[in-house]
Protein backbone atom coordinates (compact mmCIF):
# COMPACT_ATOMS: atom_id res chain seq x y z
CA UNK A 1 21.75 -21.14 41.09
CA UNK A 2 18.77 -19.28 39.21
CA UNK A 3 19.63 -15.31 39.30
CA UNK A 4 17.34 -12.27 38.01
CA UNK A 5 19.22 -12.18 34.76
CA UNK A 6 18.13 -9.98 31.48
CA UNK A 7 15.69 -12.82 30.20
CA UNK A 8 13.90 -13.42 33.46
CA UNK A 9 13.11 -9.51 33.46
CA UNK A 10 11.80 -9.71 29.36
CA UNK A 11 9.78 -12.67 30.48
CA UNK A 12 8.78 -10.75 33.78
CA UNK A 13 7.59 -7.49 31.65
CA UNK A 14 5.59 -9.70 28.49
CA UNK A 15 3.55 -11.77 31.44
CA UNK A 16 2.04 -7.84 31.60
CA UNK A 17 1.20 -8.18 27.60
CA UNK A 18 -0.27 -11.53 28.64
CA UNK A 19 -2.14 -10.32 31.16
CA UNK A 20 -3.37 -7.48 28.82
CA UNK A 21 -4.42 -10.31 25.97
CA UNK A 22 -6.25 -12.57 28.74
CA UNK A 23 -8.30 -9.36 29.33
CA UNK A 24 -8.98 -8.79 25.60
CA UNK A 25 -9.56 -12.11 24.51
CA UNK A 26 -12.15 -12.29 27.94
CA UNK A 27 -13.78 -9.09 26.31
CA UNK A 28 -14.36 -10.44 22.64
CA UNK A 29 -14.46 -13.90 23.09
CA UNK A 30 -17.79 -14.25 21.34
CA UNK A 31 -16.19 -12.68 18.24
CA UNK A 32 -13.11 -14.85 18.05
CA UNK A 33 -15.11 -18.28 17.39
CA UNK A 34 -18.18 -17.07 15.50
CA UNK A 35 -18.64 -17.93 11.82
CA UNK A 36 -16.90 -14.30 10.59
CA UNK A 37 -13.51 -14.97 10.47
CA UNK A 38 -11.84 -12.11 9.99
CA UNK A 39 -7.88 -10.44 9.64
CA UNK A 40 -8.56 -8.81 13.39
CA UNK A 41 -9.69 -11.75 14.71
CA UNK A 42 -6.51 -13.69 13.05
CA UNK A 43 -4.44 -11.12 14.65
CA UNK A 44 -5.92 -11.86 18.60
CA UNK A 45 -5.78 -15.75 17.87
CA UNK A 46 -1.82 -15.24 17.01
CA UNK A 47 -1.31 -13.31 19.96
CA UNK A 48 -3.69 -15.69 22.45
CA UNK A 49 -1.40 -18.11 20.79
CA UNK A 50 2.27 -16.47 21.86
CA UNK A 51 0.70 -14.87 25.11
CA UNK A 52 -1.52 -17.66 26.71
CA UNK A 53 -0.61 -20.52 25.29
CA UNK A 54 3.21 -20.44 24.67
CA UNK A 55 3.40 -19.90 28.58
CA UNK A 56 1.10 -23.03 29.24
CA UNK A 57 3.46 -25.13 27.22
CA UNK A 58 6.78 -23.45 28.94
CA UNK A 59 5.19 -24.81 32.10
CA UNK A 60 4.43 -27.98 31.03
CA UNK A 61 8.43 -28.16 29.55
CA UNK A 62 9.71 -27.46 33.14
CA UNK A 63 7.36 -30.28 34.48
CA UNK A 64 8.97 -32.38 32.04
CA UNK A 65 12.39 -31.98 33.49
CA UNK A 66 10.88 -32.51 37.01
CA UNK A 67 9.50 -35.80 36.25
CA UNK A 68 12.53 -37.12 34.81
CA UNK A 69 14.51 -35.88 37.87
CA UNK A 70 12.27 -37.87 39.95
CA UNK A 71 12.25 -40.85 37.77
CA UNK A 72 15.92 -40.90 38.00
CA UNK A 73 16.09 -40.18 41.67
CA UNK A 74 17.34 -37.08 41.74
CA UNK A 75 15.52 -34.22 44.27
CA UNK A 76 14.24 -31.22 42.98
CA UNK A 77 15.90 -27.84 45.02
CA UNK A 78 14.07 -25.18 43.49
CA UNK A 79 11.35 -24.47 40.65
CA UNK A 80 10.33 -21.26 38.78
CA UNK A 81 8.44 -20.32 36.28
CA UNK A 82 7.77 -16.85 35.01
CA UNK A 83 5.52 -17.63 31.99
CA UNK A 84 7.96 -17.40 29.29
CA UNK A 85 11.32 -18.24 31.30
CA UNK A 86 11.01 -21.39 33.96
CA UNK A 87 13.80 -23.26 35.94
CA UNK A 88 14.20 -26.66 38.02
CA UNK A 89 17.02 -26.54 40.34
CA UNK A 90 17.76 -30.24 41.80
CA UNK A 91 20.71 -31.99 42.85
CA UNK A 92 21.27 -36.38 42.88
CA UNK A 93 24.31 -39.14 41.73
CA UNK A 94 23.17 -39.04 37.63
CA UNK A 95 24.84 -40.88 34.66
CA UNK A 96 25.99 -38.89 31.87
CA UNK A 97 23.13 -40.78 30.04
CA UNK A 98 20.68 -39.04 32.87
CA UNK A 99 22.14 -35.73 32.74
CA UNK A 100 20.68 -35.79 28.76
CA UNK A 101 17.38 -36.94 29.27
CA UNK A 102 16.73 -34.76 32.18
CA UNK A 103 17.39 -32.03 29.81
CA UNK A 104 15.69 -33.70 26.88
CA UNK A 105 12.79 -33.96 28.67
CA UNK A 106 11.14 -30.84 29.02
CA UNK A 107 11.84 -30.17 25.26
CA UNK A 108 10.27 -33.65 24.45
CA UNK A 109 6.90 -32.21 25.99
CA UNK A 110 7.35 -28.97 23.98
CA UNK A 111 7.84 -30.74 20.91
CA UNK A 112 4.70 -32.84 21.44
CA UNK A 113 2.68 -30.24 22.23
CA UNK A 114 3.66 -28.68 19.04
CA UNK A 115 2.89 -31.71 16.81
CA UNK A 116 -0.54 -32.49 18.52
CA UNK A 117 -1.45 -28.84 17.73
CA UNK A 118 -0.02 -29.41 14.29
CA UNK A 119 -2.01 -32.84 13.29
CA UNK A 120 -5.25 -32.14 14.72
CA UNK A 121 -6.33 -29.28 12.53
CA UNK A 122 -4.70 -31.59 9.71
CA UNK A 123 -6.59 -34.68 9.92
CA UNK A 124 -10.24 -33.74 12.05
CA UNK A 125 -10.55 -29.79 11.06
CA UNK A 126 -12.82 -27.60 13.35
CA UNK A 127 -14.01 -24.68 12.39
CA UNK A 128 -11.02 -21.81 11.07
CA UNK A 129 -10.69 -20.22 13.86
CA UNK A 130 -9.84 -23.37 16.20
CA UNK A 131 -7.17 -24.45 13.34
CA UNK A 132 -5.69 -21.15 12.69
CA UNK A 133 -5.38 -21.24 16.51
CA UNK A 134 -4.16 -24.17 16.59
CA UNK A 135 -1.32 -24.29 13.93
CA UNK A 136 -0.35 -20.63 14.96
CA UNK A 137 0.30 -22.13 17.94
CA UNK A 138 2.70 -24.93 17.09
CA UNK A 139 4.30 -23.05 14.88
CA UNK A 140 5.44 -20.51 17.05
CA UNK A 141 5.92 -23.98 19.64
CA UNK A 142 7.85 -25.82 17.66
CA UNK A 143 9.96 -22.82 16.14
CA UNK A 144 10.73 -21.92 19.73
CA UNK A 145 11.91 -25.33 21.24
CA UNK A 146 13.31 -26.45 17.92
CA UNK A 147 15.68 -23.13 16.58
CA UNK A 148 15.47 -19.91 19.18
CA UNK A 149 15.77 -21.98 21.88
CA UNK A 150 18.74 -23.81 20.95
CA UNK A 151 20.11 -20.88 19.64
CA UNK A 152 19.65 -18.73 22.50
CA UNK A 153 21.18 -20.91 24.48
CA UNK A 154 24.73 -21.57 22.27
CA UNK A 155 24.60 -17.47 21.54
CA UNK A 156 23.99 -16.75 25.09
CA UNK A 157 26.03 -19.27 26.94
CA UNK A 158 23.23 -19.58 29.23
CA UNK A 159 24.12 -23.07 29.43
CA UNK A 160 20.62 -24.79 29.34
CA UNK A 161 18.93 -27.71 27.86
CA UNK A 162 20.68 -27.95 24.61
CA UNK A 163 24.09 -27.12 25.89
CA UNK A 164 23.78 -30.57 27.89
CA UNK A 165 22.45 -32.27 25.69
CA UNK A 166 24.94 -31.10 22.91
CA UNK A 167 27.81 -31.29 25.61
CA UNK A 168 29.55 -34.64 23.92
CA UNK A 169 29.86 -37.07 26.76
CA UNK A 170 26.79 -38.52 25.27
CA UNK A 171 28.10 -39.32 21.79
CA UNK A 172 25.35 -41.85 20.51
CA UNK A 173 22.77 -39.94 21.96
CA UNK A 174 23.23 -36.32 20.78
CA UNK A 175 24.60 -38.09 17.47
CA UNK A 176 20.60 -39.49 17.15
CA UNK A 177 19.05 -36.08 18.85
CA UNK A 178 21.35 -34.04 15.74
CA UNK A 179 19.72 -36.10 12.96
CA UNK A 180 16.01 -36.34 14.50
CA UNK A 181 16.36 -32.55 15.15
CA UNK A 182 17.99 -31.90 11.91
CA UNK A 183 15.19 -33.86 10.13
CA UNK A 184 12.49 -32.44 11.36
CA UNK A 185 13.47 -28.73 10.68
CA UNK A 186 13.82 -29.66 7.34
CA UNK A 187 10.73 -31.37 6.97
CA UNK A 188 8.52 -28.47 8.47
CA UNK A 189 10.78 -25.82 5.87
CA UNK A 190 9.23 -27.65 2.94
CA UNK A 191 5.94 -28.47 3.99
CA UNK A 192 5.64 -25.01 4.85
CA UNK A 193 7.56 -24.01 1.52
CA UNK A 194 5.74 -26.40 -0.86
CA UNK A 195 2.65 -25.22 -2.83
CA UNK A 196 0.27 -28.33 -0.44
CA UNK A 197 1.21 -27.47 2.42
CA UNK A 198 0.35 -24.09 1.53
CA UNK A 199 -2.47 -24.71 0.28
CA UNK A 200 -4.11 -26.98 3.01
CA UNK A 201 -3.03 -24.74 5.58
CA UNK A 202 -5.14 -21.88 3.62
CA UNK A 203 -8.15 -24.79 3.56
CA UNK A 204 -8.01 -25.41 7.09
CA UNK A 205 -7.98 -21.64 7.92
CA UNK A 206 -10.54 -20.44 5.43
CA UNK A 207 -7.99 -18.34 3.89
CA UNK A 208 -8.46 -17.71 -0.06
CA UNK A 209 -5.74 -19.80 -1.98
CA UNK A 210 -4.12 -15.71 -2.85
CA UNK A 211 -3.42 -15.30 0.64
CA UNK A 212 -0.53 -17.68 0.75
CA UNK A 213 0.65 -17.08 -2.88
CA UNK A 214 4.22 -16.51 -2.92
CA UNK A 215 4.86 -13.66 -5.18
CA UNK A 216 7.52 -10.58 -5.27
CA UNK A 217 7.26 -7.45 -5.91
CA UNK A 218 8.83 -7.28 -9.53
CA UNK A 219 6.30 -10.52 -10.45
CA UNK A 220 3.25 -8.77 -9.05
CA UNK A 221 4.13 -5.39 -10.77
CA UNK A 222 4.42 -7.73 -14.54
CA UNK A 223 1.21 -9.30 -13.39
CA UNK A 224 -1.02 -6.18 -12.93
CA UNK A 225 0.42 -4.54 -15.85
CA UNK A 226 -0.26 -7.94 -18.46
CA UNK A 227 -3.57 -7.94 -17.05
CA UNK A 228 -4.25 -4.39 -17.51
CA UNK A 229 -3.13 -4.51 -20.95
CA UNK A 230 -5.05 -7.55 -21.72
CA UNK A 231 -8.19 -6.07 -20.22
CA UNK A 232 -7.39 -2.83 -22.26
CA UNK A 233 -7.63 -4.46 -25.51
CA UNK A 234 -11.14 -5.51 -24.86
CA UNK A 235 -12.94 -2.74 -22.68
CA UNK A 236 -15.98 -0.97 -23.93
CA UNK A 237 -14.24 2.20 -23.63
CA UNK A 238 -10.64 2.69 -24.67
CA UNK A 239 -8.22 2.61 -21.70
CA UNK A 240 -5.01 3.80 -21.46
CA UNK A 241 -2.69 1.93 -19.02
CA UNK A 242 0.00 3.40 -16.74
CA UNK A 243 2.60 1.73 -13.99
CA UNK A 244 2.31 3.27 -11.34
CA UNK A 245 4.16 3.15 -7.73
CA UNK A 246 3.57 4.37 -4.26
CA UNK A 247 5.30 3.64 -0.76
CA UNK A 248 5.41 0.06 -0.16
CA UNK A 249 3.22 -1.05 -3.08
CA UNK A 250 3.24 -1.34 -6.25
CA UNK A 251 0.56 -1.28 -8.95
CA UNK A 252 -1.33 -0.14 -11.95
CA UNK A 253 -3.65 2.53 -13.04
CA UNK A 254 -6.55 2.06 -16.23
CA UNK A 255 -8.04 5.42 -17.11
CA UNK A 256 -10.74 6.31 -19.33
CA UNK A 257 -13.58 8.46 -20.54
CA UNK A 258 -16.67 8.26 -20.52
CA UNK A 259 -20.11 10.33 -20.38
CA UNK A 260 -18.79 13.41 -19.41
CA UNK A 261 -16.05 12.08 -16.97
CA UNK A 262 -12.49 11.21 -16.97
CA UNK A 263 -12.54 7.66 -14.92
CA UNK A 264 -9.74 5.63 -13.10
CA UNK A 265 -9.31 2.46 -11.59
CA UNK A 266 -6.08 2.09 -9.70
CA UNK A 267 -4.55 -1.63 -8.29
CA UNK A 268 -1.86 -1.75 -6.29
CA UNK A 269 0.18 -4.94 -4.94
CA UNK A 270 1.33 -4.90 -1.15
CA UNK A 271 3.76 -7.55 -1.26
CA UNK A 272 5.37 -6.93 2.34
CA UNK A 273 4.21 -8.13 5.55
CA UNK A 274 0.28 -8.42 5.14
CA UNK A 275 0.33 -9.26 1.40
CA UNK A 276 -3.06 -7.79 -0.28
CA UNK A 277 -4.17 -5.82 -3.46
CA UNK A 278 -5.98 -2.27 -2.78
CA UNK A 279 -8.36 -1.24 -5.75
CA UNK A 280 -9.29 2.39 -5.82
CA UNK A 281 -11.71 4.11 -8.43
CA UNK A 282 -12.16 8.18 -9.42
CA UNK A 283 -13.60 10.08 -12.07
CA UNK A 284 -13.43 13.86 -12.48
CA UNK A 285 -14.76 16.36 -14.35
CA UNK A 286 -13.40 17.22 -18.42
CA UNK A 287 -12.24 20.81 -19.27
CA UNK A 288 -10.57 21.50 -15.36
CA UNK A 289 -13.84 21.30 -13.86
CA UNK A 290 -13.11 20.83 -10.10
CA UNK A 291 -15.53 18.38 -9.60
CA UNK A 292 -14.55 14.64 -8.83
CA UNK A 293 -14.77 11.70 -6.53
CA UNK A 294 -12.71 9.05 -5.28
CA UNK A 295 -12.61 6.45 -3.20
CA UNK A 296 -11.00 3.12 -2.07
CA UNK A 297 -13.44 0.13 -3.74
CA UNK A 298 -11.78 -2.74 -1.93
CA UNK A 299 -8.80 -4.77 -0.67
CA UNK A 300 -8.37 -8.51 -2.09
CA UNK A 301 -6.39 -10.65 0.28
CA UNK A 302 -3.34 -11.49 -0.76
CA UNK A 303 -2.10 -11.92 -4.38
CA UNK A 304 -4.29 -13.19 -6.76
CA UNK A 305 -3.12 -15.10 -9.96
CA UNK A 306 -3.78 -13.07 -12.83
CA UNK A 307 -7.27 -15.06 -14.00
CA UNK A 308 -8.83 -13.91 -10.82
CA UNK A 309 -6.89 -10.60 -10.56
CA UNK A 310 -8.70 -9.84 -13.80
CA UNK A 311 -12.02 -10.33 -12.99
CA UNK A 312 -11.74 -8.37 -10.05
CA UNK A 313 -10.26 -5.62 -12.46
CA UNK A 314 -13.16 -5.89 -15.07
CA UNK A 315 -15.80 -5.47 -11.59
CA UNK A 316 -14.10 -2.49 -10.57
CA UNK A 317 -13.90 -1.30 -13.89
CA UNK A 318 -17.88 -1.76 -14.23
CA UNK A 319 -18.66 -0.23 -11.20
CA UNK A 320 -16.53 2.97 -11.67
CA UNK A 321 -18.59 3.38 -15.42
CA UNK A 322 -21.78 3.27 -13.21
CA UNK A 323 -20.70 6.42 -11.20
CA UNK A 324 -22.92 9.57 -11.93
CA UNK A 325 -22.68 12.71 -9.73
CA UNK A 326 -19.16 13.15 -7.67
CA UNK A 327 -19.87 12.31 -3.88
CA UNK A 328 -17.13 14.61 -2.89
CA UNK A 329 -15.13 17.94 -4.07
CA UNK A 330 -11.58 17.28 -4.79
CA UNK A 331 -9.27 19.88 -5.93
């Protein structure tokens, strides 16, 4: 018997956060499709993703089990569904054989949801926005029925799908379930992990190839700093090259002189979470004068191999030598 247990109350309090993103997503729609594709719009499509349509395919999971409870002539007591969290109560004379694909069932639907929303984008590509939508969705799909599903269910004795179908008195069957399962975790860790799969995914999203370069912090720190130094050596003004650090990034600073101003150019790597390069430029005045100005010049998403992390250097670079007067006073 279904009882108001800890995860029906979660579920119950993020259909609010749905209800707030159905509101939002109403509000900009016009934005989310149009031909700027842009980080904030990224960040709604992931959440219309978790929030509207992670819910559509929980329903269609529990409709799943119904069927198969009909089909096998069983009679359905009792259905919920709270948009993340659903239930079918039913009672009828099953096989053992029965009992599995009953539970099966639902997470057969989930699963090809997932890989419809996973091969379309794939093979006929929309426009960005409809993939990234698309694969962000089965991703989080097939992550959920595949892994925190099952292991929600062993960690939390809740005794659901994969408890029954994992029970053993289907030996043959759970033996084949275990290797399909198995097998296709693996194959989604290195598609995902491999330098194509990468890479198309960054095609079909009209991400730059940086944004889904794998690189740590140590690697990007080396980077920035070889390509500083080989920029230094020759720059039409001599540059002087320091490592530099702040909180959570890591980078490099070039400074210089030049008609009547000390000038900067700072890089660093974000490699954590939203991984990006921030350039910043300065120049101040010689002799203590309090004069200066600085000011962010731009953010390059993700990391950038060091060929095209020095050109972006050597623009920055060029446009910090065309600074005359300081905009602002800095002390």
């Amino acid at each position: 018997m279904f009882t108001l247990d800890i995860f029906t109350v979660v579920s119950i309090l993020m259909a609010f956060v749905s209800l707030r993103v159905l509101v939002t997503t109403v509000r900009v729609r016009s934005q989310l499709f149009d031909a700027d594709f842009t980080r904030t719009d990224r960040q709604r499509l992931l959440e219309i993703a978790i929030f509207l349509l992670l819910p559509i395919s929980v329903l269609f999971h529990e409709g799943g089990h119904a069927v198969f409870v009909k089909a096998f002539g069983g009679q359905i007591t009792g259905f919920g569904y709270f948009l993340f969290l659903g239930y079918v109560e039913h009672v009828g004379n099953y096989t053992a054989a029965q009992i599995f694909w009953i539970a099966l069932a639902g997470n057969l639907v989930s699963l090809l949801l997932g890989l419809i929303a996973l091969v379309v984008p794939l093979v006929r590509p929309m426009r960005p926005s409809i993939n990234y939508l698309l694969l962000a969705f089965a991703g989080i799909d097939l992550a959920n029925t595949l892994v925190f599903y099952p292991l929600l269910d062993f960690a939390g004795h809740i005794e659901g799908d994969w408890s029954q179908i994992y029970n053993g008195r289907t030996p043959v069957l759970s033996g084949v379930t275990a290797a399909i399962h198995a097998t296709v975790l693996l194959a989604g860790v290195i598609a995902w992990r491999s330098d194509w799969g990468r890479a198309l995914y960054a095609r079909r999203t009209g991400l730059p190839v940086s944004a889904i370069r794998r690189v740590t912090r140590v690697q990007a720190a080396g980077e920035l700093l070889a390509v500083a130094e080989r920029l230094s050596a020759g720059w039409q003004h001599p540059l002087r090259v320091v490592a530099d650090a702040q909180s959570g990034a890591t980078g490099v600073t070039l400074h210089w002189i030049s008609r009547g101003y000390r000038r900067v150019v700072g890089a660093y790597a974000v490699t954590d979470g939203w991984r990006h390069i921030e350039l910043h430029g300065g120049i101040h005045g010689l002799d203590g004068q309090p004069e200066g100005r600085q000011e962010p010049i731009g953010v390059i998403e993700g990391i950038p191999a060091p060929e095209q992390m020095a050109q972006a250097l050597t623009r920055a670079l060029d446009l910090v030598e065309t600074w005359e007067a300081p905009a602002t006073r800095v002390s």
